[in-house]
PDB file of N, CA and C in Angstrom:
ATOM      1  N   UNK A   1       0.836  -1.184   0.000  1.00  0.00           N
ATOM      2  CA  UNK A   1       0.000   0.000   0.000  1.00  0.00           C
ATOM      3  C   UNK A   1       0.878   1.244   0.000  1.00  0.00           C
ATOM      4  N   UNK A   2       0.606   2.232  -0.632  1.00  0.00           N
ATOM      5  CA  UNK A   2       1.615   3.494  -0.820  1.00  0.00           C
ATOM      6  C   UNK A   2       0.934   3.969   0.474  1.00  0.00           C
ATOM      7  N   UNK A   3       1.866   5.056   0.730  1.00  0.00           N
ATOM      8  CA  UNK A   3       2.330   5.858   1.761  1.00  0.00           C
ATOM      9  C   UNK A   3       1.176   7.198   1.182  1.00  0.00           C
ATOM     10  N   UNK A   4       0.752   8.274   2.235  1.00  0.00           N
ATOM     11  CA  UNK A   4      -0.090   9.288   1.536  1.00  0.00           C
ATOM     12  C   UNK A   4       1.563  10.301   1.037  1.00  0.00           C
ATOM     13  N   UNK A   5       1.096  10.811   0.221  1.00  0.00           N
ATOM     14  CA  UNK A   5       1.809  11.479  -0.575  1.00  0.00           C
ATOM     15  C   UNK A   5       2.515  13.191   0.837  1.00  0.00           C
ATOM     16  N   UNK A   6       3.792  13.335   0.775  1.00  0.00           N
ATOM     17  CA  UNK A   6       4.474  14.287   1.586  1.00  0.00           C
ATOM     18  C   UNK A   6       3.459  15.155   1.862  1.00  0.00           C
ATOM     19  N   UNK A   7       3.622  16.171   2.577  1.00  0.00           N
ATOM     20  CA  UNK A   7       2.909  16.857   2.656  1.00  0.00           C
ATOM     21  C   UNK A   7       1.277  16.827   3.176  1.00  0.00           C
ATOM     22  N   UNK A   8       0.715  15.340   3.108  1.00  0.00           N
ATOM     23  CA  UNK A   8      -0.779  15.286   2.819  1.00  0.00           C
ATOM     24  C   UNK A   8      -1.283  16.363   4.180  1.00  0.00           C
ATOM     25  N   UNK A   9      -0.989  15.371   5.303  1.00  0.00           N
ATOM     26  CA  UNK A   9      -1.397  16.106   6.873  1.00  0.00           C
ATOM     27  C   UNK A   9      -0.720  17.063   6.975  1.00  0.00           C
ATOM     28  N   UNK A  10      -0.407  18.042   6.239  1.00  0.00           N
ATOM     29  CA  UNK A  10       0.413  19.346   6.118  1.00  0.00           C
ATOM     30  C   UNK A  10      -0.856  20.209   5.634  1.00  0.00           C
ATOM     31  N   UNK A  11      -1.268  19.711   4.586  1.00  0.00           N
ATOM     32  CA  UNK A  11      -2.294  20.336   3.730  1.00  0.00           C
ATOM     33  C   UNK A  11      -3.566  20.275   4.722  1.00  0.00           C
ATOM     34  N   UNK A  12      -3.923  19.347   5.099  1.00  0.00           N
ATOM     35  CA  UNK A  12      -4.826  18.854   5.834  1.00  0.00           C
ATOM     36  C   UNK A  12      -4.884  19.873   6.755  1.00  0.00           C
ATOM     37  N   UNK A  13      -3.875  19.627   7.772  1.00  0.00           N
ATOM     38  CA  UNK A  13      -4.148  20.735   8.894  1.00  0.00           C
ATOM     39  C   UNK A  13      -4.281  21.711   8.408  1.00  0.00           C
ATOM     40  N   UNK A  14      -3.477  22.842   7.645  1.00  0.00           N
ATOM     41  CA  UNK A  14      -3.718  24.001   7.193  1.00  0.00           C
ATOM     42  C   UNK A  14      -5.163  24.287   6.633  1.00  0.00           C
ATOM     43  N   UNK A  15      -5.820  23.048   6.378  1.00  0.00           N
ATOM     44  CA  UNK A  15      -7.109  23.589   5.677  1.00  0.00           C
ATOM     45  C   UNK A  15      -8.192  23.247   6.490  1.00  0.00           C
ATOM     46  N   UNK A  16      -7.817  22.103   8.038  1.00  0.00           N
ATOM     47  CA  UNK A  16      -8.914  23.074   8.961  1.00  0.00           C
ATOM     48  C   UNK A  16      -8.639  23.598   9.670  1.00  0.00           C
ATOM     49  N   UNK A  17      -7.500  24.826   9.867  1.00  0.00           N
ATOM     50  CA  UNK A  17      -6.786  26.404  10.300  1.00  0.00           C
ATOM     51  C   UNK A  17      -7.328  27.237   9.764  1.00  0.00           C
ATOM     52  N   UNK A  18      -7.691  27.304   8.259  1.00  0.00           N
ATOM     53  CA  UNK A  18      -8.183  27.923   7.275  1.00  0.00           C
ATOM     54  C   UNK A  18      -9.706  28.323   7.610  1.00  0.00           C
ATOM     55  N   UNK A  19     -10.428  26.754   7.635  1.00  0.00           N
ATOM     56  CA  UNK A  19     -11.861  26.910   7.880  1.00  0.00           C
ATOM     57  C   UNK A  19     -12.308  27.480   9.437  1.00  0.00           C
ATOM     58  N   UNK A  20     -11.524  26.824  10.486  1.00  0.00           N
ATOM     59  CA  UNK A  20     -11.726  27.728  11.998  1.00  0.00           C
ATOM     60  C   UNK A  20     -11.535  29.121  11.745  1.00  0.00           C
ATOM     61  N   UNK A  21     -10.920  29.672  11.105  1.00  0.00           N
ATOM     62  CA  UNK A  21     -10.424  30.936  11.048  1.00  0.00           C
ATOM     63  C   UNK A  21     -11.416  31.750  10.123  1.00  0.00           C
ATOM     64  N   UNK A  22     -12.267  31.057   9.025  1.00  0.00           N
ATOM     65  CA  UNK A  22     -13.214  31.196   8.214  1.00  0.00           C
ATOM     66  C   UNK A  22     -14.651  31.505   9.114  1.00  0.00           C
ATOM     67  N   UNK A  23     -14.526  30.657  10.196  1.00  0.00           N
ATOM     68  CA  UNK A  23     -15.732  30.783  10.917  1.00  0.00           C
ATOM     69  C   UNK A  23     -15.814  31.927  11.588  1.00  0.00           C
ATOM     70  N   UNK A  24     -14.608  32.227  12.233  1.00  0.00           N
ATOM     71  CA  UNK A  24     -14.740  32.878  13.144  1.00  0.00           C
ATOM     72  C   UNK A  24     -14.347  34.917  12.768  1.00  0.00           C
ATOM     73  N   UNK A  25     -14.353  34.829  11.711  1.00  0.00           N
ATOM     74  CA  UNK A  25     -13.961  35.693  10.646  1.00  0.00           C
ATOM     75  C   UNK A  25     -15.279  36.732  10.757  1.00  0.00           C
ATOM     76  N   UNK A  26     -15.475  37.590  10.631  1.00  0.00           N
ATOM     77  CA  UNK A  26     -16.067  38.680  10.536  1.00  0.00           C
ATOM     78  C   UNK A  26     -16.697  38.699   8.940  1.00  0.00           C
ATOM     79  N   UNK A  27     -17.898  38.854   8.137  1.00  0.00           N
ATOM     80  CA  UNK A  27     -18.149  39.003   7.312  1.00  0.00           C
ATOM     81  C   UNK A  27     -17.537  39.826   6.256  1.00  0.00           C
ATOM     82  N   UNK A  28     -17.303  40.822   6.593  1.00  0.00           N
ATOM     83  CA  UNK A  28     -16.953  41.980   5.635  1.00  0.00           C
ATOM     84  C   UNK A  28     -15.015  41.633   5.329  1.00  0.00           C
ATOM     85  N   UNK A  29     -14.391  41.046   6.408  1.00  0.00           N
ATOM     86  CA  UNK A  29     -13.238  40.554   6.302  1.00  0.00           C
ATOM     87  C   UNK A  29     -13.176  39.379   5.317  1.00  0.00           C
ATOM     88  N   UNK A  30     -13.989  38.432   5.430  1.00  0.00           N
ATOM     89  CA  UNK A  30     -14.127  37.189   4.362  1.00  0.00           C
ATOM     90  C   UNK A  30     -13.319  37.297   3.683  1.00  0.00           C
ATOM     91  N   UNK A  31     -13.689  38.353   2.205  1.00  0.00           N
ATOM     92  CA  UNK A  31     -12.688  38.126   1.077  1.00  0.00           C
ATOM     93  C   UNK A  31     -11.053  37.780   1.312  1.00  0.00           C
ATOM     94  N   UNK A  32     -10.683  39.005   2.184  1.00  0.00           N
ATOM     95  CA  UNK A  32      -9.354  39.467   2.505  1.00  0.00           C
ATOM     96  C   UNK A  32      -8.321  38.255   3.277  1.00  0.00           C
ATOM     97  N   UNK A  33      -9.636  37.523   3.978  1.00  0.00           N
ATOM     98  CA  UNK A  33      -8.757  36.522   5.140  1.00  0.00           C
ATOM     99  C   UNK A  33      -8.600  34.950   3.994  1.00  0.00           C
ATOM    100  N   UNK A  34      -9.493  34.927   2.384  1.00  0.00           N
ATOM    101  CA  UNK A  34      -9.955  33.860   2.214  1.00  0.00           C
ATOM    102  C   UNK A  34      -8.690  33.686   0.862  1.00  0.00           C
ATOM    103  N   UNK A  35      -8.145  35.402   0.654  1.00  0.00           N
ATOM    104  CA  UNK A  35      -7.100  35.570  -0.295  1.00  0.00           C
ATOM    105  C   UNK A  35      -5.507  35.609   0.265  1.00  0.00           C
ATOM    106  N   UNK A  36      -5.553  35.526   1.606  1.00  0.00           N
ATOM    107  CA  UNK A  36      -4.406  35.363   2.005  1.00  0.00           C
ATOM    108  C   UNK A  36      -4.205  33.684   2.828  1.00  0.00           C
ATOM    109  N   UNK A  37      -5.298  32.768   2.633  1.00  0.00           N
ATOM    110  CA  UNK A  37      -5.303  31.713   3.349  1.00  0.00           C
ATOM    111  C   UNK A  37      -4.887  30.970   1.962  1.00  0.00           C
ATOM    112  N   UNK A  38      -5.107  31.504   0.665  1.00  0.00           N
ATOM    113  CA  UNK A  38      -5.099  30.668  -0.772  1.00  0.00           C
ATOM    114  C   UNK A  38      -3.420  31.151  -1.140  1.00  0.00           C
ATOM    115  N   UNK A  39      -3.021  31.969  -0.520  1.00  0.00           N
ATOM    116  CA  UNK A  39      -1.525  32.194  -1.132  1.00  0.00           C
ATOM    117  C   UNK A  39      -1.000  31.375  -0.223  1.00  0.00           C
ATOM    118  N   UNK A  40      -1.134  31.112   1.691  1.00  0.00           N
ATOM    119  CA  UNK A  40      -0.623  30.285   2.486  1.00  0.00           C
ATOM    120  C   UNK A  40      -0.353  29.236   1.895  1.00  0.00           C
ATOM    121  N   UNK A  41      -1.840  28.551   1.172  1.00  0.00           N
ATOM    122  CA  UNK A  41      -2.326  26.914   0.379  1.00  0.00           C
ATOM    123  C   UNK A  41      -0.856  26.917  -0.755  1.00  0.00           C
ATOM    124  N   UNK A  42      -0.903  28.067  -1.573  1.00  0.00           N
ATOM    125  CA  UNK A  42       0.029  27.976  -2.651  1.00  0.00           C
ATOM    126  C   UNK A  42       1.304  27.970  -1.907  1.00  0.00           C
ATOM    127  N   UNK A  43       2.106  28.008  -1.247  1.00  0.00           N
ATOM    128  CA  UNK A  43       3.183  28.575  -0.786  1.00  0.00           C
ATOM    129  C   UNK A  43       3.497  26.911  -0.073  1.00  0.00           C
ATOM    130  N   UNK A  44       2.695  26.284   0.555  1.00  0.00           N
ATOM    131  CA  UNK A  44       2.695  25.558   1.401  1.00  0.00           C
ATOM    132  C   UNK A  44       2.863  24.197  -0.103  1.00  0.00           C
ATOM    133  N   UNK A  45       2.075  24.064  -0.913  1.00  0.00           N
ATOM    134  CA  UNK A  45       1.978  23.110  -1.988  1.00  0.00           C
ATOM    135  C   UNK A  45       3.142  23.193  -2.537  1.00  0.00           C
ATOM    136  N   UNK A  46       3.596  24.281  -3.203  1.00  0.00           N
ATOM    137  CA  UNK A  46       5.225  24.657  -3.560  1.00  0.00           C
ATOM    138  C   UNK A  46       6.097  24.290  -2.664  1.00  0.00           C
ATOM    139  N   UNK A  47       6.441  24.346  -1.627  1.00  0.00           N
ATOM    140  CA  UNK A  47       7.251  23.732  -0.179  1.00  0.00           C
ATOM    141  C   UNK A  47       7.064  22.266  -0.657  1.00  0.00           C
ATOM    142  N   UNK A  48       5.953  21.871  -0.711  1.00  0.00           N
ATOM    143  CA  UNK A  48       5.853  19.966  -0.638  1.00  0.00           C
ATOM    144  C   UNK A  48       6.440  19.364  -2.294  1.00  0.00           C
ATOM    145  N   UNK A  49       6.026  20.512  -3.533  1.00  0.00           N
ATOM    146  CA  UNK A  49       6.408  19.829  -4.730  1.00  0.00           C
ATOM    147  C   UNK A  49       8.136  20.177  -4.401  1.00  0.00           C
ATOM    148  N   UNK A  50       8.674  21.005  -4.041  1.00  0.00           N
ATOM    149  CA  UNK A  50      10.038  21.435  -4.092  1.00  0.00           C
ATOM    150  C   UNK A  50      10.673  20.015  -3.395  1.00  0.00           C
ATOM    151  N   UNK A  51      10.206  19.838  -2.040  1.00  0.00           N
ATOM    152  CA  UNK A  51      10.817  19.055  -1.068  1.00  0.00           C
ATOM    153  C   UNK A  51      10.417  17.653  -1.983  1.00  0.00           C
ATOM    154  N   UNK A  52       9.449  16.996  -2.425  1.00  0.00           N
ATOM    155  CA  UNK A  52       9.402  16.207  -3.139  1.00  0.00           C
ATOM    156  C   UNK A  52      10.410  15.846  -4.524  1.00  0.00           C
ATOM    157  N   UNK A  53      10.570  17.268  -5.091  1.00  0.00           N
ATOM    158  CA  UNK A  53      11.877  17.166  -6.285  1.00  0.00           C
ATOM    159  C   UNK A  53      12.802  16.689  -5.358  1.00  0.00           C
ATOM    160  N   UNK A  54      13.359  16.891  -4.578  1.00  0.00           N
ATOM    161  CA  UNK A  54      14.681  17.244  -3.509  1.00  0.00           C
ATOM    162  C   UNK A  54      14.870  15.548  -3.063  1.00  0.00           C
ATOM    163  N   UNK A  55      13.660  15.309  -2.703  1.00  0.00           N
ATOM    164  CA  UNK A  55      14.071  13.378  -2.278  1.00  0.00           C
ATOM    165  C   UNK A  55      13.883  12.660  -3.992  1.00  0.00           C
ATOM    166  N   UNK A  56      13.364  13.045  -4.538  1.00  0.00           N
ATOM    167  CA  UNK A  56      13.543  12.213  -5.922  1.00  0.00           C
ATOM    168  C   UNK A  56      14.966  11.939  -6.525  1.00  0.00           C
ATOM    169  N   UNK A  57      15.118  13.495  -6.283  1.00  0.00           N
ATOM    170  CA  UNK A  57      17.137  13.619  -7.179  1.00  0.00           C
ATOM    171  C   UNK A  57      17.838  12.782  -5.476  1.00  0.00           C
ATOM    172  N   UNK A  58      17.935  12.701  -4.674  1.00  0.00           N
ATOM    173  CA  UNK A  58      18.295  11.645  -3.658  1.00  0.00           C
ATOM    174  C   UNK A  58      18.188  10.456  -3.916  1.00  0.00           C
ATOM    175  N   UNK A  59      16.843   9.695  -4.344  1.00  0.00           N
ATOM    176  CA  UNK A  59      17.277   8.578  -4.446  1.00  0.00           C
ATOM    177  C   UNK A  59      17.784   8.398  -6.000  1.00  0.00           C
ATOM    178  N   UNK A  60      17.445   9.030  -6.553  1.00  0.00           N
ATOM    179  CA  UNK A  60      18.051   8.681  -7.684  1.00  0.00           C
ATOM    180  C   UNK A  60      19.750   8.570  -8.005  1.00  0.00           C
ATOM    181  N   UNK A  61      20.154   9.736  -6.963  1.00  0.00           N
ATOM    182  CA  UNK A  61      21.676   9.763  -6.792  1.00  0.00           C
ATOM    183  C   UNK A  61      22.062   8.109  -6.084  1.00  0.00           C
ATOM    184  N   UNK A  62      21.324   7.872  -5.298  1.00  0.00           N
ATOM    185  CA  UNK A  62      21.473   6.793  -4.142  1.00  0.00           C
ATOM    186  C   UNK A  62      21.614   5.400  -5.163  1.00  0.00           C
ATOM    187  N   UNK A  63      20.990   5.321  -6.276  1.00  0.00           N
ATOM    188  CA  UNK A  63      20.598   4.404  -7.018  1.00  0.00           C
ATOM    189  C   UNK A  63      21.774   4.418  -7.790  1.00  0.00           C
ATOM    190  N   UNK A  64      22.232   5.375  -8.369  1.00  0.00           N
ATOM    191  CA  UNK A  64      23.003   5.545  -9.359  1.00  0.00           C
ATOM    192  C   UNK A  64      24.558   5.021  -8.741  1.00  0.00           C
ATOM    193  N   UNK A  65      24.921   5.408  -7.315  1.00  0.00           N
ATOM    194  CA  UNK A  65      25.832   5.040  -6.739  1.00  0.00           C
ATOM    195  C   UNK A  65      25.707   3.286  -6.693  1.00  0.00           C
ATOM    196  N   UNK A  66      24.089   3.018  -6.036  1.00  0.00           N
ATOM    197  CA  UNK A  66      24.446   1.168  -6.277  1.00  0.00           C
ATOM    198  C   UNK A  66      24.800   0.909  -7.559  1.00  0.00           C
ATOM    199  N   UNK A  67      24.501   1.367  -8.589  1.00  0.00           N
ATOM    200  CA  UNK A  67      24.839   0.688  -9.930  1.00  0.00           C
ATOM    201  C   UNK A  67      26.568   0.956  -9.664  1.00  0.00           C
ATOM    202  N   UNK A  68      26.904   1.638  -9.499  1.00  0.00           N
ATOM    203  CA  UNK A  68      28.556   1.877  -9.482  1.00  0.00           C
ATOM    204  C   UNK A  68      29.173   0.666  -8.559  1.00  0.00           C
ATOM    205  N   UNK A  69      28.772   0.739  -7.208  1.00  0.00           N
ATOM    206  CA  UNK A  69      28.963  -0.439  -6.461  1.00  0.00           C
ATOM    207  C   UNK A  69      28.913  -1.561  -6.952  1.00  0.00           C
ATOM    208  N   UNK A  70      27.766  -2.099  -7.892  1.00  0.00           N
ATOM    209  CA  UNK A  70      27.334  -3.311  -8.419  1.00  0.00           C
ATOM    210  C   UNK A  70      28.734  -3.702  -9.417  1.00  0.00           C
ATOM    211  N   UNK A  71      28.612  -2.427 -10.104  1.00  0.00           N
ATOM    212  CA  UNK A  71      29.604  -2.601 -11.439  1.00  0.00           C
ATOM    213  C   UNK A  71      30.758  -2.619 -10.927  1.00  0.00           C
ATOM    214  N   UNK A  72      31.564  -2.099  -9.934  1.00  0.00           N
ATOM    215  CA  UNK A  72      32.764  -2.213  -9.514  1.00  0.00           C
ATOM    216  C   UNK A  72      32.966  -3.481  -8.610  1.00  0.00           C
ATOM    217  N   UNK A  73      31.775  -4.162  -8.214  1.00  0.00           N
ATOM    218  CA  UNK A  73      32.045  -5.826  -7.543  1.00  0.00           C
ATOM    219  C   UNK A  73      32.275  -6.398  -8.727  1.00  0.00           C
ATOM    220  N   UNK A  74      31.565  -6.218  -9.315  1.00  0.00           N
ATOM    221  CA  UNK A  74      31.253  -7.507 -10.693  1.00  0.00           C
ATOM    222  C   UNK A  74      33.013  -7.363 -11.382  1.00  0.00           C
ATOM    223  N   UNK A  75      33.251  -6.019 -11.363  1.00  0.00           N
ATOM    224  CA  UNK A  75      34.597  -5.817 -12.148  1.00  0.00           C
ATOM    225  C   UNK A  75      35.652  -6.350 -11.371  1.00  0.00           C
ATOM    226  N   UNK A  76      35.947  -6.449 -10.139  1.00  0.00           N
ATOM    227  CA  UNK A  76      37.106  -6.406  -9.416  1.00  0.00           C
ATOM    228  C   UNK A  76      36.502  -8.048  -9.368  1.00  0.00           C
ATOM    229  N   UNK A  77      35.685  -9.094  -9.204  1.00  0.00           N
ATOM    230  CA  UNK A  77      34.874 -10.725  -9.532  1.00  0.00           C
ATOM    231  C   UNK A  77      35.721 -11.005 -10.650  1.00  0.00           C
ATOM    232  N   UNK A  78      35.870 -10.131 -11.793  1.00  0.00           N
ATOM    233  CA  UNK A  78      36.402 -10.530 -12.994  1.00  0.00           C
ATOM    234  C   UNK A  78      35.265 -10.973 -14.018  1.00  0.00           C
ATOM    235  N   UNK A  79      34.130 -10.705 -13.874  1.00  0.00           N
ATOM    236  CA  UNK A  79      33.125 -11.006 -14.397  1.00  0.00           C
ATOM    237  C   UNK A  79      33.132 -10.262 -15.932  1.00  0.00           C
ATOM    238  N   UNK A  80      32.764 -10.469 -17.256  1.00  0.00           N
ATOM    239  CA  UNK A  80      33.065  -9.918 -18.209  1.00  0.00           C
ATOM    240  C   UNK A  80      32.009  -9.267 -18.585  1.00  0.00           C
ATOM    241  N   UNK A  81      32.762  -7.860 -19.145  1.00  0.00           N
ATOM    242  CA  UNK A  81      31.267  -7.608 -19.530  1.00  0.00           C
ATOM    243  C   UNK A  81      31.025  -6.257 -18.486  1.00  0.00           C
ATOM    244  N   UNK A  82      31.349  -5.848 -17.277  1.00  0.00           N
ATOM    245  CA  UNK A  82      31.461  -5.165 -16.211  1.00  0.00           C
ATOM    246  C   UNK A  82      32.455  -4.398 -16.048  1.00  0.00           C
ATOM    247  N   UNK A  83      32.219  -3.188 -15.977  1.00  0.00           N
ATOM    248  CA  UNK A  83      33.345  -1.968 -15.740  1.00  0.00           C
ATOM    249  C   UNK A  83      32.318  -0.688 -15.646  1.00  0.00           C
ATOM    250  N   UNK A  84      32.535   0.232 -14.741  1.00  0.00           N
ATOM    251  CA  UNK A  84      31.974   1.290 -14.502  1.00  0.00           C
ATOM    252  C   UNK A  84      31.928   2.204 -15.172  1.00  0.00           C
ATOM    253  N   UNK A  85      30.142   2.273 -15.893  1.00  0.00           N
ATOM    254  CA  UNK A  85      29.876   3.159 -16.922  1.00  0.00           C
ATOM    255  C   UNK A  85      28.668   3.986 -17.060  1.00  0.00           C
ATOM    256  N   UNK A  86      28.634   5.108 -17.294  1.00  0.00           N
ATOM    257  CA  UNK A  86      27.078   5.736 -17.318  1.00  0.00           C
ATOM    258  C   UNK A  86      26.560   5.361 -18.453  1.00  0.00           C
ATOM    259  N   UNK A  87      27.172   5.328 -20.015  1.00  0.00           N
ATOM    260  CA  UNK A  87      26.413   4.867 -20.747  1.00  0.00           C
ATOM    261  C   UNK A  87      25.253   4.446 -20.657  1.00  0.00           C
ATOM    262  N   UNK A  88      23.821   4.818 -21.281  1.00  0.00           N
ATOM    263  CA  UNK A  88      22.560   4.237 -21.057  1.00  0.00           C
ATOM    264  C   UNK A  88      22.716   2.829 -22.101  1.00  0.00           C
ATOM    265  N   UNK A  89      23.592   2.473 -23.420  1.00  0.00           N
ATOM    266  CA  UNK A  89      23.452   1.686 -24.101  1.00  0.00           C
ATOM    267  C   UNK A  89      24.285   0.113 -23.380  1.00  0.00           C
ATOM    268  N   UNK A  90      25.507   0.863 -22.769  1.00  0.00           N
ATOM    269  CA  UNK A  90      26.395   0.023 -21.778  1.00  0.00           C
ATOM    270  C   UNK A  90      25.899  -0.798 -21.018  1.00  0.00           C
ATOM    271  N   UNK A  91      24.988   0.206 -19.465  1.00  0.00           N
ATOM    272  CA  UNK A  91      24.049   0.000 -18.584  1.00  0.00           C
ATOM    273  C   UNK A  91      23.256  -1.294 -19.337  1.00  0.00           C
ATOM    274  N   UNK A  92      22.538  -1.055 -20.192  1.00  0.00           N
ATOM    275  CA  UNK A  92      21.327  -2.039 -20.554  1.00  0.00           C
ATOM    276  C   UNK A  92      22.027  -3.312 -21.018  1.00  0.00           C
ATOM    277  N   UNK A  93      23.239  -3.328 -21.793  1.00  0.00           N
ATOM    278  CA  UNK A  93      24.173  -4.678 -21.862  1.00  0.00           C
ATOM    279  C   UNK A  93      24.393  -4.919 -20.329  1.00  0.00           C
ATOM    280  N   UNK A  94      24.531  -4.259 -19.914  1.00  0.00           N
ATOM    281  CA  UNK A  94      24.894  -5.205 -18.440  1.00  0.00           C
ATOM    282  C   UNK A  94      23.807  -5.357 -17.608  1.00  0.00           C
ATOM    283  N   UNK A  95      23.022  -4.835 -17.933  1.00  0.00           N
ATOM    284  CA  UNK A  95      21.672  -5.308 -16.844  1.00  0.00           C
ATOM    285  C   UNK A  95      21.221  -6.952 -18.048  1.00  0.00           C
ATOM    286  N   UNK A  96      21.044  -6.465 -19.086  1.00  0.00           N
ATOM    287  CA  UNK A  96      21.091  -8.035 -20.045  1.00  0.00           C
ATOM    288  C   UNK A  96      21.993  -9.196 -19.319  1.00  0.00           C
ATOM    289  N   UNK A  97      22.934  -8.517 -19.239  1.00  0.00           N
ATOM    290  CA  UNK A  97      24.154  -9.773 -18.877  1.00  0.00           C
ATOM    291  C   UNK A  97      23.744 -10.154 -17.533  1.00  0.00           C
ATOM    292  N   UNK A  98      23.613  -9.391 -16.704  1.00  0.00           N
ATOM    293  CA  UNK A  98      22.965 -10.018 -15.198  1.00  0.00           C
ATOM    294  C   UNK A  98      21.706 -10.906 -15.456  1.00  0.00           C
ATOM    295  N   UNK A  99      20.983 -10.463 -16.298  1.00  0.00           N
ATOM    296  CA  UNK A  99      19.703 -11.326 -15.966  1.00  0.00           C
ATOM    297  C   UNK A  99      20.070 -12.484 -16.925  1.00  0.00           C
ATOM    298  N   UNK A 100      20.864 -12.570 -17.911  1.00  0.00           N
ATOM    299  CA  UNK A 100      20.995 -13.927 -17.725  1.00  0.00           C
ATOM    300  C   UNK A 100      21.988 -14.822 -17.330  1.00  0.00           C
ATOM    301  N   UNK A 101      22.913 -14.200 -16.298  1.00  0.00           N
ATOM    302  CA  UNK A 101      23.430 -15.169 -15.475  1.00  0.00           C
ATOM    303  C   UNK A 101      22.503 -15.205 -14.095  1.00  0.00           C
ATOM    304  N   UNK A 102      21.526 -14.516 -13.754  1.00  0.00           N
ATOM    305  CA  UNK A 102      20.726 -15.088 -13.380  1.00  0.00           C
ATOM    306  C   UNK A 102      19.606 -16.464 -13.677  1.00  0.00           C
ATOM    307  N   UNK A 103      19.581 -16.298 -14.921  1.00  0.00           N
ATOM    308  CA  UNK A 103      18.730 -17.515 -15.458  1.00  0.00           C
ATOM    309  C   UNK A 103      19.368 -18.462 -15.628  1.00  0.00           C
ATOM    310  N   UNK A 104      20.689 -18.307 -15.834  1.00  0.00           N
ATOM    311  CA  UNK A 104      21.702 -19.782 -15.681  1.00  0.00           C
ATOM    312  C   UNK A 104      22.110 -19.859 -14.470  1.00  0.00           C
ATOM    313  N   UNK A 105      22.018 -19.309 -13.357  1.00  0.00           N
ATOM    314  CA  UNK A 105      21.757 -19.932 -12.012  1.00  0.00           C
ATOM    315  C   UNK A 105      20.610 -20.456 -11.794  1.00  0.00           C
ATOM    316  N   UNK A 106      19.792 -20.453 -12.078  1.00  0.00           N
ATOM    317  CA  UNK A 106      18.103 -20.528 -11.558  1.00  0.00           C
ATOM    318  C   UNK A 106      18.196 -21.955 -12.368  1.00  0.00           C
ATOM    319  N   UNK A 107      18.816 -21.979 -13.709  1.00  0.00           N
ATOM    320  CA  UNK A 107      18.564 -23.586 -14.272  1.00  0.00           C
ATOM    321  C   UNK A 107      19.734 -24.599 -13.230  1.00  0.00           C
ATOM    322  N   UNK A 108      20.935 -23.834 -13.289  1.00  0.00           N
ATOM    323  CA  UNK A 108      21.514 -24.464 -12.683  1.00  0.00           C
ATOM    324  C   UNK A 108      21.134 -25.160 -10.961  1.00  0.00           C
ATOM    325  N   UNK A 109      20.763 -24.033 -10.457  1.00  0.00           N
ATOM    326  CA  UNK A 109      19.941 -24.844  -9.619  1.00  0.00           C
ATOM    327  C   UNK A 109      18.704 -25.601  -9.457  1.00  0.00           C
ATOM    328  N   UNK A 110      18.007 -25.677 -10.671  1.00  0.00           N
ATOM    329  CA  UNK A 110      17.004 -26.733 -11.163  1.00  0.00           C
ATOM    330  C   UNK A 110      17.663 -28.001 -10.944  1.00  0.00           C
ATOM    331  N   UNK A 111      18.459 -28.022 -12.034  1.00  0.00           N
ATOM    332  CA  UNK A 111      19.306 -29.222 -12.578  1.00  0.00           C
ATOM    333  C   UNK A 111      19.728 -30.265 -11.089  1.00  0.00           C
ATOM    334  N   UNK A 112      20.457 -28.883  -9.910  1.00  0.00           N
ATOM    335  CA  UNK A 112      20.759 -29.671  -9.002  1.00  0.00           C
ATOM    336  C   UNK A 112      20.087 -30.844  -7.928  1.00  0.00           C
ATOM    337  N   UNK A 113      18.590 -29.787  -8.309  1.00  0.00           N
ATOM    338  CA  UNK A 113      17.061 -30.405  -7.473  1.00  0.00           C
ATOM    339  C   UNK A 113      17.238 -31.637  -8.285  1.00  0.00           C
ATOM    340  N   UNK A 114      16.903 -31.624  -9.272  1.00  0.00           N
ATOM    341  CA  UNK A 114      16.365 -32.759 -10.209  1.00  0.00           C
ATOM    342  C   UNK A 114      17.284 -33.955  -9.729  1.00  0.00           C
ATOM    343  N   UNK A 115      18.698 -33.764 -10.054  1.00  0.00           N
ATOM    344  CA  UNK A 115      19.312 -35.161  -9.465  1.00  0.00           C
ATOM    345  C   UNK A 115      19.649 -35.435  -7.871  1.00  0.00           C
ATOM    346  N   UNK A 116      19.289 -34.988  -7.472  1.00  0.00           N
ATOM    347  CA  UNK A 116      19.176 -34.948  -6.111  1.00  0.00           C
ATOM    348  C   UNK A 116      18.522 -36.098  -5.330  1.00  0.00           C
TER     349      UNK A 116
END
């Protein structure tokens, strides 16, 4: 099940701060209190999309470092095929090459069940 999205109970509270404050508001004030509670809303939504960019480029950095890790085990293993590269055309040969020495483990350990 996903998580509610950053910010949610951020928004939430602010918008029944908004409405107590709506109530208790003086008529003729309305407009004035209802145009500065909608720039709060904007200001506050911008804070959550910003902080949301901010953990995206994180894990993505975070990710990008395991691929380096991955590729520099596999290289220093002696495994062929492996050496540390950004290439997107590189990358996808070697994610190829993992998955199928994954599938020749997975038979290989078939094989072992079977005569067993």
């Amino acid at each position: 099940m996903l998580s509610p999205s950053p910010g949610t109970g951020l928004k939430q509270e602010l918008f029944h701060r908004h409405k107590e404050a709506q109530q208790c508001c003086r008529p003729h004030n309305l407009p004035l209190l209802r145009a500065a509670q909608q720039r709060e809303m904007e200001a506050v939504e911008q804070r959550i999309r910003e902080e949301q960019r901010m953990m995206d480029e994180k894990i993505v950095l975070e990710l990008d470092q395991k691929v380096i890790d991955q590729q520099s085990t596999l290289e220093k293993a002696g495994v062929s095929g492996f050496y540390i590269t950004t290439n997107p055309q590189e990358l996808t040969l070697q994610m190829n090459l993992l998955e199928l020495i994954r599938k020749l483990q997975q038979k290989e350990s078939e094989s072992e069940k079977a005569f067993s």
